[in-house]
C-alpha atoms as a PDB file:
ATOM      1  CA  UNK A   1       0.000   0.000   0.000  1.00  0.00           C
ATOM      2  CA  UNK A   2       1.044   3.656  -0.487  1.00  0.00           C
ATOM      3  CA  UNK A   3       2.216   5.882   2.074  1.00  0.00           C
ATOM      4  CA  UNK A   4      -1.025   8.073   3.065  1.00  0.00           C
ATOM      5  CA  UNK A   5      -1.139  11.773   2.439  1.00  0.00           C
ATOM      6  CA  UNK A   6      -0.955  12.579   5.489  1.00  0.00           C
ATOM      7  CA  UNK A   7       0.709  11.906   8.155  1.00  0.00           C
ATOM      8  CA  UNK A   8      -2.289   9.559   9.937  1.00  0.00           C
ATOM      9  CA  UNK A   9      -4.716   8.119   8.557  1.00  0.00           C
ATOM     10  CA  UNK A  10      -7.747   5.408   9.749  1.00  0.00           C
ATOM     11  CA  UNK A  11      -8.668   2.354   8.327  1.00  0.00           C
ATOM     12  CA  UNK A  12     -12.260   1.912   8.762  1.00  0.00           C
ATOM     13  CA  UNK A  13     -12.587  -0.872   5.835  1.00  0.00           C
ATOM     14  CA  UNK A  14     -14.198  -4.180   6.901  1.00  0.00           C
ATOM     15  CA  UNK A  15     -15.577  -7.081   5.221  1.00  0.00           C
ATOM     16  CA  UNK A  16     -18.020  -5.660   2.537  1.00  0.00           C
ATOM     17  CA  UNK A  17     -16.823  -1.983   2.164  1.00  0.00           C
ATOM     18  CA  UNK A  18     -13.738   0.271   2.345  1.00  0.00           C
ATOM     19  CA  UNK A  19     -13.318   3.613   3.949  1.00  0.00           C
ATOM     20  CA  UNK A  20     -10.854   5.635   4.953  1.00  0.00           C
ATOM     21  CA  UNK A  21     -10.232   9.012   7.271  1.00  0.00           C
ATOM     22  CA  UNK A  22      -7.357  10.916   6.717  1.00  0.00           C
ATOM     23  CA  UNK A  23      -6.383  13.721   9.390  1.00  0.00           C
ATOM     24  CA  UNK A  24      -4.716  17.381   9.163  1.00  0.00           C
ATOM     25  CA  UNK A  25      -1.158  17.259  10.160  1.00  0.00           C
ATOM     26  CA  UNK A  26      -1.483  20.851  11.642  1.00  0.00           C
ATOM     27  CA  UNK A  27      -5.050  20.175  13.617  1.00  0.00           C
ATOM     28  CA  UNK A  28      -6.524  17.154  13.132  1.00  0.00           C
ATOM     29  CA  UNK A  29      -9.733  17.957  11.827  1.00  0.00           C
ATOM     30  CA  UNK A  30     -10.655  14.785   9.677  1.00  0.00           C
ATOM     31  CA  UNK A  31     -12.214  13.821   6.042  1.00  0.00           C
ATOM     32  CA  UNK A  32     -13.318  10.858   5.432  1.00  0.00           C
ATOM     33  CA  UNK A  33     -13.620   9.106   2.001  1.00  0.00           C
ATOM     34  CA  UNK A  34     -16.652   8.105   0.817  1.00  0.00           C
ATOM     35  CA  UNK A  35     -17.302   4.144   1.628  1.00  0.00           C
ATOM     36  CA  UNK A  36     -16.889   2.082  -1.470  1.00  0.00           C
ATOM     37  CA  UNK A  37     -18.248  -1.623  -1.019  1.00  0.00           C
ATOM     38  CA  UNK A  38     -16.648  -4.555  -1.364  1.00  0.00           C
ATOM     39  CA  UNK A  39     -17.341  -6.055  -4.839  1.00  0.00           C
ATOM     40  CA  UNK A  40     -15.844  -9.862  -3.768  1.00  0.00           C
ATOM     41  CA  UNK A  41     -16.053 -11.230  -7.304  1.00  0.00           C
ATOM     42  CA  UNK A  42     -18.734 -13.029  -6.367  1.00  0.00           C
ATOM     43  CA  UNK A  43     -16.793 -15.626  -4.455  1.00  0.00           C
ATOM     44  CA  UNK A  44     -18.773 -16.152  -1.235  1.00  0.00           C
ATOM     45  CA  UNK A  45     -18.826 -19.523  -0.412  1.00  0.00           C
ATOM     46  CA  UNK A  46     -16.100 -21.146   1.847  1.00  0.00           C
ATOM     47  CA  UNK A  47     -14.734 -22.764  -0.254  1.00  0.00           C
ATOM     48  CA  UNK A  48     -13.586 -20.252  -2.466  1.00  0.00           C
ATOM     49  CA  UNK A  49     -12.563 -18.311   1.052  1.00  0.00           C
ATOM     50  CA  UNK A  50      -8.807 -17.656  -0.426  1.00  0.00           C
ATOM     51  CA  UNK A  51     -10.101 -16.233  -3.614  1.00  0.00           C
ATOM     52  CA  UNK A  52     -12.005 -13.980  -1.431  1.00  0.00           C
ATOM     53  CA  UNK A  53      -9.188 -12.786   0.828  1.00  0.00           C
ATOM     54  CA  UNK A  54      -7.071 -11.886  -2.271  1.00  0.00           C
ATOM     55  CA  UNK A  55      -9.576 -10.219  -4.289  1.00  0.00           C
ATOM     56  CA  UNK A  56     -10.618  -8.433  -1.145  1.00  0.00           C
ATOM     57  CA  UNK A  57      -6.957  -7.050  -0.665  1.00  0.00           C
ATOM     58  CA  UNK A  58      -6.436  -6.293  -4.015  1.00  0.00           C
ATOM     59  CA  UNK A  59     -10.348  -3.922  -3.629  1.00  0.00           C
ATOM     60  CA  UNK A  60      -8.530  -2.849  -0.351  1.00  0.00           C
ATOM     61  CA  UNK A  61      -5.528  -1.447  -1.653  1.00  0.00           C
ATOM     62  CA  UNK A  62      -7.512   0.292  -4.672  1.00  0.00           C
ATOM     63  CA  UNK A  63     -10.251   2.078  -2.334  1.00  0.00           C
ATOM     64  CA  UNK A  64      -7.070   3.125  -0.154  1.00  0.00           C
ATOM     65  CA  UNK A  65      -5.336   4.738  -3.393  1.00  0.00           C
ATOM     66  CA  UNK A  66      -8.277   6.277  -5.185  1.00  0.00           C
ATOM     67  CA  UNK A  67      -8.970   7.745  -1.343  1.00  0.00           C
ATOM     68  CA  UNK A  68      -5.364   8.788  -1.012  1.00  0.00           C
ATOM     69  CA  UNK A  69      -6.023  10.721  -4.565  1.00  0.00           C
ATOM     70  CA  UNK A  70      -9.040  12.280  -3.286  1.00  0.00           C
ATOM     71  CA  UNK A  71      -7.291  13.550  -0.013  1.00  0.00           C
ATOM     72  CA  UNK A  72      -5.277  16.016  -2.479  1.00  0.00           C
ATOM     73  CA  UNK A  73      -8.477  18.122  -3.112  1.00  0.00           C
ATOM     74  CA  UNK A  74      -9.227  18.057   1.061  1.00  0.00           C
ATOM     75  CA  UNK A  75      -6.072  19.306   2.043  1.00  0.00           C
ATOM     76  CA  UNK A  76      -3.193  21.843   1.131  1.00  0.00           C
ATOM     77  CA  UNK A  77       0.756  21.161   0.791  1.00  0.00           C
ATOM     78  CA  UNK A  78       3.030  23.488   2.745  1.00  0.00           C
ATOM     79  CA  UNK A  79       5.830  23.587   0.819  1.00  0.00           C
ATOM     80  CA  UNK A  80       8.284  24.987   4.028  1.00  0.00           C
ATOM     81  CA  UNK A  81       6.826  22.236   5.843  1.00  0.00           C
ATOM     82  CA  UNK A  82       5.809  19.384   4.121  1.00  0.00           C
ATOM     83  CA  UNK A  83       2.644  19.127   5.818  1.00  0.00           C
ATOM     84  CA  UNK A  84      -0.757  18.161   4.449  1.00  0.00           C
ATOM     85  CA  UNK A  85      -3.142  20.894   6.429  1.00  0.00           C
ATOM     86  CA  UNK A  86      -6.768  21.550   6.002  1.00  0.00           C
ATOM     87  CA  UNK A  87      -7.844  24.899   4.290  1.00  0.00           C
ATOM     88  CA  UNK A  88      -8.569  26.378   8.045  1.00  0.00           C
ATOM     89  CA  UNK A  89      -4.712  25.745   8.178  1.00  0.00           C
ATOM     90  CA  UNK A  90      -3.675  27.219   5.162  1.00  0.00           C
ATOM     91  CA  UNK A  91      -3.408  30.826   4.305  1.00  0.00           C
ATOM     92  CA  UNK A  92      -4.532  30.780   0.579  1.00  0.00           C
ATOM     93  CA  UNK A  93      -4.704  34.558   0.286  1.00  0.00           C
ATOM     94  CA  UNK A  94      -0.973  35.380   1.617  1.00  0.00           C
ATOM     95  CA  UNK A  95       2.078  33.195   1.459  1.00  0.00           C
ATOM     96  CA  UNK A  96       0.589  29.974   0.614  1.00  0.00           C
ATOM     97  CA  UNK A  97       1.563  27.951   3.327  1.00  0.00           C
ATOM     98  CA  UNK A  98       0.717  26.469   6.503  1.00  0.00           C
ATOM     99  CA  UNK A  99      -0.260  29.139   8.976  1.00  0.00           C
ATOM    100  CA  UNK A 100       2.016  27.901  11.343  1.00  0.00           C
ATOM    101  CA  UNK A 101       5.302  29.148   8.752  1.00  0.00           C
ATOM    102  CA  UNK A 102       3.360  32.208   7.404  1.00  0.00           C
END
């Protein structure tokens, strides 16, 4: 799996969906991706259990990148930094960075 945007990040995902929250690294204040449910290829039955797990971390690591992609348009880059900080943490109109360095 990728690295996440930020710097922590939830795994909410269980059996039959995937979700993710992903967390300022100046405040905390969270977003959460939207839940995406687990498609399992249609192998259910126990026997076909292994099928399942694989297919189900293959659906796991794809809801965790296209959520990691998402994150971009949640948060802001400060450039001095590094961090990933929510717009609240960002001064847009000024320097364009955190507004802990501006």
């Amino acid at each position: 799996m990728k690295s996440s945007l930020t710097k922590r990040t939830t795994d909410h995902s269980n059996g039959g969906s995937f979700s993710f929250s992903f967390y300022c690294d100046n405040c905390g204040r969270e977003w959460k991706s939207p839940v995406t449910p687990f498609e399992s290829g249609g192998f259910t039955a126990i026997a076909h259990e292994e099928a399942r797990q694989l297919i189900w971390a293959q659906e796991h690591k794809t809801a965790f990148d296209m959520a990691n992609l998402e994150a971009h348009f949640h948060f802001n880059n400060c450039p001095d930094e590094g961090m990933w900080v929510c717009d609240d943490c960002f001064d847009a109109q000024g320097s364009r960075l955190c507004r802990k360095c501006s």
